[in-house]
C-alpha atoms as a PDB file:
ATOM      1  CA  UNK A   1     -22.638 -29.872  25.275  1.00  0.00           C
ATOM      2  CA  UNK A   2     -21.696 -32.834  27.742  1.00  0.00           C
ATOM      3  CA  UNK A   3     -22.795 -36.350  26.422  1.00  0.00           C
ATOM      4  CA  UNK A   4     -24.898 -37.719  29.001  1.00  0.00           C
ATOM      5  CA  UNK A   5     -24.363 -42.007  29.897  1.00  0.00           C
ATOM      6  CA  UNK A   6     -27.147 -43.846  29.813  1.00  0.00           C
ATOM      7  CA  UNK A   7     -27.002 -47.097  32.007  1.00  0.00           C
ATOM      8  CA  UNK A   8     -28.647 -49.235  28.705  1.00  0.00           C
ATOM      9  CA  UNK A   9     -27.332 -49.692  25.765  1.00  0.00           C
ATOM     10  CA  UNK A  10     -28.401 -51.752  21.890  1.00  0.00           C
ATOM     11  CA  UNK A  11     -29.391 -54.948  21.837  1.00  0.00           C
ATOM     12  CA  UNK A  12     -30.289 -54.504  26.123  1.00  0.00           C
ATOM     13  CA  UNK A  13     -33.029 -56.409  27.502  1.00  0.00           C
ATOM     14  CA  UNK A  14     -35.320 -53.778  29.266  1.00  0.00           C
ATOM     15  CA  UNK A  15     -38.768 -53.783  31.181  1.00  0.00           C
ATOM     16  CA  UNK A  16     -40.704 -50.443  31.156  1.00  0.00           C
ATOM     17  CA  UNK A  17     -41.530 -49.121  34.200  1.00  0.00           C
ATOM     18  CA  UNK A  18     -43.740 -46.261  33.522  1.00  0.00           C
ATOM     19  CA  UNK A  19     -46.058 -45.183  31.054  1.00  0.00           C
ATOM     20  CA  UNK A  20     -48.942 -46.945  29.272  1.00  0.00           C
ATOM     21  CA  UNK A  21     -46.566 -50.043  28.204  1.00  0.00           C
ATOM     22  CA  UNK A  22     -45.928 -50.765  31.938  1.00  0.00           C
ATOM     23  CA  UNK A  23     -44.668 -54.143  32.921  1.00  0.00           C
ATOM     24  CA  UNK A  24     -43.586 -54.320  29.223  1.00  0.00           C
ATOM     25  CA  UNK A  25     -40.390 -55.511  27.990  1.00  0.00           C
ATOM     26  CA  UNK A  26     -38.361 -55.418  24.482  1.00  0.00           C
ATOM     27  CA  UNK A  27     -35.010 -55.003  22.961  1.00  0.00           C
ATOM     28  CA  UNK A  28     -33.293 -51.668  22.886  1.00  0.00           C
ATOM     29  CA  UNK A  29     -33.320 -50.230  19.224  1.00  0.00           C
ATOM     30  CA  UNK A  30     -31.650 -47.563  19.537  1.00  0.00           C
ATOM     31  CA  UNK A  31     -29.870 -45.548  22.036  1.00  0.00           C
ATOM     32  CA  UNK A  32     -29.697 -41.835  21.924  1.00  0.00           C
ATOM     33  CA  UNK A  33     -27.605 -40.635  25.095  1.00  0.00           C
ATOM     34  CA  UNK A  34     -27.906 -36.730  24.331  1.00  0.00           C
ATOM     35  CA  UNK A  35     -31.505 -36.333  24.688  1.00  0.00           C
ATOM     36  CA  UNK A  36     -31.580 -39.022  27.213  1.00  0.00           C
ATOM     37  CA  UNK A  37     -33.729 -41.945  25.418  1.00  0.00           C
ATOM     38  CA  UNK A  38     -33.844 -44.621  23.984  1.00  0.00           C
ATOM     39  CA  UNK A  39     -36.127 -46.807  21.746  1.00  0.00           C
ATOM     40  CA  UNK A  40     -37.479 -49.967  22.356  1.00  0.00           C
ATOM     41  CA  UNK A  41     -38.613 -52.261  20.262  1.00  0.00           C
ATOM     42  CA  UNK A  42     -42.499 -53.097  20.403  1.00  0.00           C
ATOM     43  CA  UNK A  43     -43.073 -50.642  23.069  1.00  0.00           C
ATOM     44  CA  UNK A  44     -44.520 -47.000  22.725  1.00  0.00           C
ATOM     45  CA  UNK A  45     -45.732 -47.641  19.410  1.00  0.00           C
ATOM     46  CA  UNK A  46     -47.292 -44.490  17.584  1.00  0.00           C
ATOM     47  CA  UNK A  47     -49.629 -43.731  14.476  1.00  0.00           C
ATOM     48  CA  UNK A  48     -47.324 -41.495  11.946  1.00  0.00           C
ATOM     49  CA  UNK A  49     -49.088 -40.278   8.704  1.00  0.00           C
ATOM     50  CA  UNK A  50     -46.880 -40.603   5.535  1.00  0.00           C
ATOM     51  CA  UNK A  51     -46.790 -38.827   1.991  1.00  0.00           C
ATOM     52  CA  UNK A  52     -45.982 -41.285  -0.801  1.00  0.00           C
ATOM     53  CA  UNK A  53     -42.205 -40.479  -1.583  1.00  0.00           C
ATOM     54  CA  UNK A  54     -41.293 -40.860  -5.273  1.00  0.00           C
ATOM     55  CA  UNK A  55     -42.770 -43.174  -7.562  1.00  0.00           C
ATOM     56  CA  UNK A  56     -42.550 -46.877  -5.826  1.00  0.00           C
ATOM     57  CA  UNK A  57     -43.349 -45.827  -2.139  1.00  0.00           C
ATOM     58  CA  UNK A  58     -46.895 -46.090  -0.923  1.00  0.00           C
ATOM     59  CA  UNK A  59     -48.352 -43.596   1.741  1.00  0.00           C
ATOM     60  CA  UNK A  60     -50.410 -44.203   4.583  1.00  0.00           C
ATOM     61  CA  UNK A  61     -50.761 -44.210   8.130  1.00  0.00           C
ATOM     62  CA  UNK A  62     -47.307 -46.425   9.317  1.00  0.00           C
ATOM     63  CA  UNK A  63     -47.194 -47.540  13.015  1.00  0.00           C
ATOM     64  CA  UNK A  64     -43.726 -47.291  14.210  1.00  0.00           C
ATOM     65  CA  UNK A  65     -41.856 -47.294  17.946  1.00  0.00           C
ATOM     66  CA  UNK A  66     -41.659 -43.421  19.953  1.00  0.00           C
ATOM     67  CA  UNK A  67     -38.475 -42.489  21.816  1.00  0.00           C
ATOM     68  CA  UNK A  68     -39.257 -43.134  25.821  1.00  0.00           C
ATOM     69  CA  UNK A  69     -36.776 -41.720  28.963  1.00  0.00           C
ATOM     70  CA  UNK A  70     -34.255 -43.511  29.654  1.00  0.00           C
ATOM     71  CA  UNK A  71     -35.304 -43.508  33.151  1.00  0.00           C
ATOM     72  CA  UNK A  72     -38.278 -45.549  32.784  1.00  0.00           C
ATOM     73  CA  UNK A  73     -37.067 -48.467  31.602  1.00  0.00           C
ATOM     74  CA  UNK A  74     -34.244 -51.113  33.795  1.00  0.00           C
ATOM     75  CA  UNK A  75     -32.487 -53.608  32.934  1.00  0.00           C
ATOM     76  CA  UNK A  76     -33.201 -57.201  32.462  1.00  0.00           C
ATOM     77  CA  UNK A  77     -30.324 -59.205  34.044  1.00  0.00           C
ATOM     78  CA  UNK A  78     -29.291 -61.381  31.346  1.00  0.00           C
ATOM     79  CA  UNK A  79     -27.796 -63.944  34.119  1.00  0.00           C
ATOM     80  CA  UNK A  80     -30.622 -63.854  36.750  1.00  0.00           C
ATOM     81  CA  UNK A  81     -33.468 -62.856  33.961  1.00  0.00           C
ATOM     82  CA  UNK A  82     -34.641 -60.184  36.294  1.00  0.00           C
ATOM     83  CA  UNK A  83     -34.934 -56.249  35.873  1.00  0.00           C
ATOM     84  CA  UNK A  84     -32.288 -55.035  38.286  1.00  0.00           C
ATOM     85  CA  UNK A  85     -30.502 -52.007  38.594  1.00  0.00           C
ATOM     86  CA  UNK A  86     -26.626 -51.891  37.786  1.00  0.00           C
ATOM     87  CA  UNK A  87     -23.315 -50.450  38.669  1.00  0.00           C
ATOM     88  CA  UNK A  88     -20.220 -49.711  36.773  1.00  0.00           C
ATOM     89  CA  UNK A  89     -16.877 -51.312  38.028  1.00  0.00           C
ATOM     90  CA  UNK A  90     -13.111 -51.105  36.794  1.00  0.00           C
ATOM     91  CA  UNK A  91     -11.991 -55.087  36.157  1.00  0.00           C
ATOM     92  CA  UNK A  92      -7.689 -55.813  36.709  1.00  0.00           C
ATOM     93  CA  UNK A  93      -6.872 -55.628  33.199  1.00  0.00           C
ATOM     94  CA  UNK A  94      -8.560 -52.002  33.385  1.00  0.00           C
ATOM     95  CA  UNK A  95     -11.934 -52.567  31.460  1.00  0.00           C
ATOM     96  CA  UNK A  96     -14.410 -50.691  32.383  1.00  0.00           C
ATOM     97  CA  UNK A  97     -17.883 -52.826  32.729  1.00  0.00           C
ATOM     98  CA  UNK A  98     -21.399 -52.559  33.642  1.00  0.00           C
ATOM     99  CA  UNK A  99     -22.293 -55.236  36.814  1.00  0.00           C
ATOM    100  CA  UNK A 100     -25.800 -56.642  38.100  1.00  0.00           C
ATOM    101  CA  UNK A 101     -26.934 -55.450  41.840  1.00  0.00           C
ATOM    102  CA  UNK A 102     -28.738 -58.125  42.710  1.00  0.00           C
ATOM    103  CA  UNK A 103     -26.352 -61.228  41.164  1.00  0.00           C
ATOM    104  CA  UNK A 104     -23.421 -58.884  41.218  1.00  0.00           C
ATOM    105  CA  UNK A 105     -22.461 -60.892  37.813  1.00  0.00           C
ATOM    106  CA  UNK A 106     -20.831 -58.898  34.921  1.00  0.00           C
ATOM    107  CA  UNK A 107     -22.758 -57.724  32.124  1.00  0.00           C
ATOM    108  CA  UNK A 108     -20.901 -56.704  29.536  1.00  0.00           C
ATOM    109  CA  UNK A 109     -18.468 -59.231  28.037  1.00  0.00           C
END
């Protein structure tokens, strides 16, 4: 099975673009490139209905974050502080990087 790239990785900056959390935006939890989504923190959040597990755990109803697309969510320039899309570039010592569109400044360090 190929391993799909996603253009946003942990710890990213994002703004949602779709859904009901539109306009959103949130830190990147988690990352999962095969099924094409990621998790972001705040965002999507979800009722999940939990047994007690062993002696010390309580159950309940927990509220935790749902997996969106990876396509509806862009990236929050961490130069210009604004959602832009991005490009991947080969530097001269051979690095590969991720770049901003709009600032055309380097993302990755």
């Amino acid at each position: 099975m190929k391993k799909n790239k996603l253009h946003v990785k942990k710890d990213d900056k994002v703004k949602i673009l779709a859904g009901k959390d539109r306009g959103k935006t949130g830190v990147v939890l988690k990352a999962n490139p095969e099924e094409n989504r990621v998790i972001v923190e705040g965002v999507n959040m979800i009722k999940k209905h939990q047994r007690p597990q062993g002696m010390n755990q309580q159950g309940g109803i927990i509220e935790m974050e749902a997996p969106i697309h990876a396509s509806n969510v862009m990236l929050i320039c961490p130069s210009c502080n604004e959602a832009s899309r991005t490009g991947k570039k080969v530097l001269e010592d051979g690095t590969k990087v991720r770049y901003c569109k709009k600032c055309n400044q380097v993302i990755d360090k």
